[in-house]
C-alpha atoms as a PDB file:
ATOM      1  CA  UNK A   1      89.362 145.033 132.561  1.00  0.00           C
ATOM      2  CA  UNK A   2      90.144 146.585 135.997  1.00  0.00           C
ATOM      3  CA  UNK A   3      93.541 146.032 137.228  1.00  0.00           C
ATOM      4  CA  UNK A   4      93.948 145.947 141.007  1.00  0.00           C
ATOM      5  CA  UNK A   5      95.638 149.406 140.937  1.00  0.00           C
ATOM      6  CA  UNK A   6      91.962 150.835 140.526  1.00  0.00           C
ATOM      7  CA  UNK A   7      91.204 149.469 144.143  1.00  0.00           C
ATOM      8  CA  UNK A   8      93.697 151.309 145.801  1.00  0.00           C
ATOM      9  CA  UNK A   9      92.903 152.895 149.361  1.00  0.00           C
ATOM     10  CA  UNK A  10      94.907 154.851 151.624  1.00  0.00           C
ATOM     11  CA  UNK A  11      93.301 155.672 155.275  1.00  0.00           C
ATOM     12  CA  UNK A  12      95.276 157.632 157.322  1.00  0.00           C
ATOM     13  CA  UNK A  13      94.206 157.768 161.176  1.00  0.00           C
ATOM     14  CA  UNK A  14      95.140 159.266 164.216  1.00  0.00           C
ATOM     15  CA  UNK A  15      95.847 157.247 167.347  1.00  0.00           C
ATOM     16  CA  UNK A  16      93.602 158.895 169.960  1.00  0.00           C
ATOM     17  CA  UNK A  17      93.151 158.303 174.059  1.00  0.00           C
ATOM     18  CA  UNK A  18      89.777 156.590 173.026  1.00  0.00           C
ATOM     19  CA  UNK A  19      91.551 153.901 170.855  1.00  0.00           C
ATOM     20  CA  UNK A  20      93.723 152.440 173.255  1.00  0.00           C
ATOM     21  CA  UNK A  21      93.772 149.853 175.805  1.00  0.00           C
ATOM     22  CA  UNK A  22      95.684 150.919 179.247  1.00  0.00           C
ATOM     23  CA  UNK A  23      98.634 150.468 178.080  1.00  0.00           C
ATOM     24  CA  UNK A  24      98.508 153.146 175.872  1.00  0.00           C
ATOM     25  CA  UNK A  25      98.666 150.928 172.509  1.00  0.00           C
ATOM     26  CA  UNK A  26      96.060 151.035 169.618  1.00  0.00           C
ATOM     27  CA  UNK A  27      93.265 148.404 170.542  1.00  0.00           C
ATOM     28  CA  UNK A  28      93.608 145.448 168.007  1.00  0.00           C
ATOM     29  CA  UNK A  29      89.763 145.587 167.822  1.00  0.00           C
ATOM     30  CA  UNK A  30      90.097 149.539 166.467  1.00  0.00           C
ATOM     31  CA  UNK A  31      92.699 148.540 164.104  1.00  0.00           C
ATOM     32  CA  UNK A  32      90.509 145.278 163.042  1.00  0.00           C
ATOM     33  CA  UNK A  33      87.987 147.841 162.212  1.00  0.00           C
ATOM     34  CA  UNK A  34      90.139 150.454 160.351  1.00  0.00           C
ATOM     35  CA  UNK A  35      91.094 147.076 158.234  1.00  0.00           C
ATOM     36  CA  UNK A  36      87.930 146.438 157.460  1.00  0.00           C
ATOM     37  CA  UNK A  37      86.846 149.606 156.192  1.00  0.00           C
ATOM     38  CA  UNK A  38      89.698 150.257 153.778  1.00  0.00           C
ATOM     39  CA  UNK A  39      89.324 146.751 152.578  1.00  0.00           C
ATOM     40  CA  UNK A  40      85.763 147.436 151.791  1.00  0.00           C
ATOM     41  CA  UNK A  41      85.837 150.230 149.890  1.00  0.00           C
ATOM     42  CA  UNK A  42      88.950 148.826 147.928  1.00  0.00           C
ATOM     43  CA  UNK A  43      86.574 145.741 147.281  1.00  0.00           C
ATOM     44  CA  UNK A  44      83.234 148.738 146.264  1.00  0.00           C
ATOM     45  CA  UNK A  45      85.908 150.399 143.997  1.00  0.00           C
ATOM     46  CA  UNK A  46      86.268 146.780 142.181  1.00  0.00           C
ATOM     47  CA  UNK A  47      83.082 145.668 141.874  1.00  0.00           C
ATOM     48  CA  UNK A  48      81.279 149.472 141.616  1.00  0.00           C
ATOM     49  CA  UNK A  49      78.610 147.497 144.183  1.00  0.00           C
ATOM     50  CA  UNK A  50      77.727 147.125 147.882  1.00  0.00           C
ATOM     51  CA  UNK A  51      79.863 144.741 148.887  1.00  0.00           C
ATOM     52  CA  UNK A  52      79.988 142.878 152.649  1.00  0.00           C
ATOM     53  CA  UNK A  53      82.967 141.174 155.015  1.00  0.00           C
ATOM     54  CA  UNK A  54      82.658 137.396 153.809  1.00  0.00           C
ATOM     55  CA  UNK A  55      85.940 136.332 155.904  1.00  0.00           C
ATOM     56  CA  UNK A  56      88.939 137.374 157.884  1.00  0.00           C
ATOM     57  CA  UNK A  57      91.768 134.747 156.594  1.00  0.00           C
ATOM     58  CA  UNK A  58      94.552 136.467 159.534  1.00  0.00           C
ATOM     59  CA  UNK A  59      95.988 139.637 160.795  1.00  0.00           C
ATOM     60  CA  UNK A  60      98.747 139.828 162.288  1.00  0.00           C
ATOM     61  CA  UNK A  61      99.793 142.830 164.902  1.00  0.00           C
ATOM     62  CA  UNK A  62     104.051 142.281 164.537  1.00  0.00           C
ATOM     63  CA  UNK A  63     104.412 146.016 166.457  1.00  0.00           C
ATOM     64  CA  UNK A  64     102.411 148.005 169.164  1.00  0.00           C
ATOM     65  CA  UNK A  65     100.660 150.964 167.900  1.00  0.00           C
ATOM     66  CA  UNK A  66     100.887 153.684 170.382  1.00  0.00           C
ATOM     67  CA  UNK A  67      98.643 156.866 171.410  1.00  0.00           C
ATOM     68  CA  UNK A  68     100.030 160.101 168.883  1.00  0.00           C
ATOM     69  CA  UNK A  69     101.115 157.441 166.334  1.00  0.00           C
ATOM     70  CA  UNK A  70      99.520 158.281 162.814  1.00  0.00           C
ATOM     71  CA  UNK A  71      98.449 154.725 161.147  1.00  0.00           C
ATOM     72  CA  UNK A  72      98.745 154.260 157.387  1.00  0.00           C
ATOM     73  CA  UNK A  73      96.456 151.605 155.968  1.00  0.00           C
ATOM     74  CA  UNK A  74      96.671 150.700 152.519  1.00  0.00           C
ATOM     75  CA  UNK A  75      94.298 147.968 150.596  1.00  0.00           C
ATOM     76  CA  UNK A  76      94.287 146.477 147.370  1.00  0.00           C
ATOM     77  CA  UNK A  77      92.302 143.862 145.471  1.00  0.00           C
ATOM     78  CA  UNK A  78      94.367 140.956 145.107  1.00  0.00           C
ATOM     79  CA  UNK A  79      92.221 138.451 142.757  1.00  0.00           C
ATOM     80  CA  UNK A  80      88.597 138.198 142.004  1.00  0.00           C
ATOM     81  CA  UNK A  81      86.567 134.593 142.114  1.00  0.00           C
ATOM     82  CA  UNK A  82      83.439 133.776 140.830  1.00  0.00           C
ATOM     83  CA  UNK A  83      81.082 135.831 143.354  1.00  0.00           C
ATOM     84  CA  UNK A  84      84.203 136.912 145.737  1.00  0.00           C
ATOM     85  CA  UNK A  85      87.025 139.051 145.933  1.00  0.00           C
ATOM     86  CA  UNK A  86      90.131 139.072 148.398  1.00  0.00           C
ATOM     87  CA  UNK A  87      91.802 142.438 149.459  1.00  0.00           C
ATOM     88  CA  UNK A  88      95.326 142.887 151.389  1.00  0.00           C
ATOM     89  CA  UNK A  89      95.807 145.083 153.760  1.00  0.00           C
ATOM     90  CA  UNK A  90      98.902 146.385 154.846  1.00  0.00           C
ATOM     91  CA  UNK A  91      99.438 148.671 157.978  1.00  0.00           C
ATOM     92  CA  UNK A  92     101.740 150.881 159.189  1.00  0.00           C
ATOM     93  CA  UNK A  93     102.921 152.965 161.984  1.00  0.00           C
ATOM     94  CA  UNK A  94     104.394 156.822 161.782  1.00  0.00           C
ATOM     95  CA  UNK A  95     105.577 158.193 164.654  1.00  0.00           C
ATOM     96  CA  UNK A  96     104.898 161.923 164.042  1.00  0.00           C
ATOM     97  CA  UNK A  97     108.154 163.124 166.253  1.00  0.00           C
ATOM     98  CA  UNK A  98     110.380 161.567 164.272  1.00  0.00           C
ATOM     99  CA  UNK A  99     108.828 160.666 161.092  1.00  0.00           C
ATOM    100  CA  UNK A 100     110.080 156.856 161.225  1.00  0.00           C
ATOM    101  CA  UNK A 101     107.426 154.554 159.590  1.00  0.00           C
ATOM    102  CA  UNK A 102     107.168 150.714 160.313  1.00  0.00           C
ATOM    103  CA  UNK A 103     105.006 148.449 159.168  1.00  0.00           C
ATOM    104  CA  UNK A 104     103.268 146.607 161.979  1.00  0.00           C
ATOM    105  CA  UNK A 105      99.967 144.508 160.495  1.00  0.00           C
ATOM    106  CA  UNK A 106      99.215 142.500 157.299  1.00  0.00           C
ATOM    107  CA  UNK A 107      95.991 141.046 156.700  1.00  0.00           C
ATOM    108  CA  UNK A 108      93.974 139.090 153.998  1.00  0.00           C
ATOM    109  CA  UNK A 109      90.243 139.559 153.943  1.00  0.00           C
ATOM    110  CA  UNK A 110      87.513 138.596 151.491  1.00  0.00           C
ATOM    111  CA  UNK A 111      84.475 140.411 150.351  1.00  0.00           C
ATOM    112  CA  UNK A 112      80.953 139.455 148.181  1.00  0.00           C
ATOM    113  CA  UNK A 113      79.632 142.297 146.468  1.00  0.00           C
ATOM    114  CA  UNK A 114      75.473 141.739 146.815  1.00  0.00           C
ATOM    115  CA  UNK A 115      72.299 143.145 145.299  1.00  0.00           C
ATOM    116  CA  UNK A 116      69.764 144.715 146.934  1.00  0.00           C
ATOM    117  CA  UNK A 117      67.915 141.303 148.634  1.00  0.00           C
ATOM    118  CA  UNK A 118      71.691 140.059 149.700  1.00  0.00           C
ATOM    119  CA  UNK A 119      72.036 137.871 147.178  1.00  0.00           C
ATOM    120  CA  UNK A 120      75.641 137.561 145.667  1.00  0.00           C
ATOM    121  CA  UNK A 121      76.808 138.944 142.683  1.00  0.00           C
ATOM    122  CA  UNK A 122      79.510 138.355 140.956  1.00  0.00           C
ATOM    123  CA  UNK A 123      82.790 139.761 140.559  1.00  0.00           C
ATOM    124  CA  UNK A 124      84.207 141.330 137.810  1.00  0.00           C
ATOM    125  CA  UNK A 125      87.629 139.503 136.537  1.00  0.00           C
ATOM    126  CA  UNK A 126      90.994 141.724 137.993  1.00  0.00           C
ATOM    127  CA  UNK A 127      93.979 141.672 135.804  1.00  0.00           C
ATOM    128  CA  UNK A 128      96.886 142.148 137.271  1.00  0.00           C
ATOM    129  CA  UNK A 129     100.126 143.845 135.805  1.00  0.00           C
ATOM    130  CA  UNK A 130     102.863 144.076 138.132  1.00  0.00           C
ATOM    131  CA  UNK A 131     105.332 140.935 139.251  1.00  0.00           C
ATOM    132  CA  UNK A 132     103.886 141.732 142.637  1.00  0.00           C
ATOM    133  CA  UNK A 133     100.394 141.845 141.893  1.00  0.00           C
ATOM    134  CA  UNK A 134     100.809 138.859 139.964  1.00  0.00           C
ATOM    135  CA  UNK A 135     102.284 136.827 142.947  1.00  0.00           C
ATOM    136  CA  UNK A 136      99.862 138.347 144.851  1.00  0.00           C
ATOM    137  CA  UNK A 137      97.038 136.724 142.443  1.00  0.00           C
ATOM    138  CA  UNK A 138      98.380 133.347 142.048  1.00  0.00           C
ATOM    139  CA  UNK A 139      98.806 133.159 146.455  1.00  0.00           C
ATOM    140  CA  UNK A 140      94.752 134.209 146.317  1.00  0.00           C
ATOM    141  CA  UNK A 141      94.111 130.611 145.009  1.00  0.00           C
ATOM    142  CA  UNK A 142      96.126 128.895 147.449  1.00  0.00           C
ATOM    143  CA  UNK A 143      94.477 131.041 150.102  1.00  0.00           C
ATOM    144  CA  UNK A 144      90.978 130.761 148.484  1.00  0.00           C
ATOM    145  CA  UNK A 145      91.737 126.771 148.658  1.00  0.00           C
ATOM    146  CA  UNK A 146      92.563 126.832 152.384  1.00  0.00           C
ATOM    147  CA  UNK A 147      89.351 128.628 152.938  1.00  0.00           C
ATOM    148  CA  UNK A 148      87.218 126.537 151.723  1.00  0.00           C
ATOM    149  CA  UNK A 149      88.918 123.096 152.768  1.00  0.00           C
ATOM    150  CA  UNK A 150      88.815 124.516 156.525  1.00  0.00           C
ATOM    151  CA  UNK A 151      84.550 125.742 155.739  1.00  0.00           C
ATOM    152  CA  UNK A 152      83.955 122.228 154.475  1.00  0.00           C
ATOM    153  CA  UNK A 153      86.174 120.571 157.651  1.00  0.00           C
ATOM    154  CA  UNK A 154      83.870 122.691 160.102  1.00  0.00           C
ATOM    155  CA  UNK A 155      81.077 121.700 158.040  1.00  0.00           C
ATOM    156  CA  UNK A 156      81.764 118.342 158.880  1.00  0.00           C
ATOM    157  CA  UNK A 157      82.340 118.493 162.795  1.00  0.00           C
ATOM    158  CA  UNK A 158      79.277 120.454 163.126  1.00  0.00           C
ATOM    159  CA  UNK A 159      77.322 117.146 161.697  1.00  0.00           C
END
């Protein structure tokens, strides 16, 4: 059984003129992207499959992210479902000058691995073994819960 140490990514990226706004600060729509990538391939080393963005629960962007700043994103497979999975990302900032590191975005995203017509498949069980990663596991629920009371709500306004 995988644990979700095995999904483990690290991205390290560069904060260049091109990714930032005028302000000089990384865009949120470059770091969205960066997120989704390392989440991704956290949720392909789970599941060994292709696997596609299902939902975006939140990110949050607590600290600017400024041009020569080195970002550190790190993702991990918090708990597998029945055809899902939901990864954390965590994000931080290094400021190459003075080597200081803060951590400036958190964000929960869920992934489907599918074959090759799209259709879902599903996902292998995760087991995990740390206090953390178990806390982690038993919050996915909750989460998981929220999702899908706030799909059926929309469902419902829509008609």
């Amino acid at each position: 059984m995988k644990t979700p140490s095995n999904s483990l990514v690290v991205m390290t990226e560069l904060v260049l003129p091109n990714d930032t706004n005028y302000l000089g600060n990384l865009l949120g729509g470059r770091l969205m992207h960066w997120v989704d990538i390392a989440a991704a391939l956290s949720a392909m080393r789970h599941s060994g499959k292709v696997c596609v963005t299902a939902s975006v629960d939140q990110i949050t962007f607590d600290e600017p992210i400024k041009l020569g700043h080195v970002v550190h994103i790190t993702s991990i497979l918090t708990r597998a479902f029945k055809t899902s999975m939901e990864v954390y990302v965590q994000v931080e900032r290094e400021d190459p000058l003075n080597g200081t590191r803060t951590r400036t975005s958190d964000a929960f995203l869920t992934f489907v691995a599918i074959d090759q017509y799209g259709k879902p498949l599903p996902a292998s069980p995760l087991s995990p073994e740390t206090d953390e990663e178990k806390h982690r596991y038993e919050e996915a629920a909750m989460r998981r819960e929220i999702r899908l009371r706030a799909r059926e709500a929309m469902k419902a306004r829509r008609g």
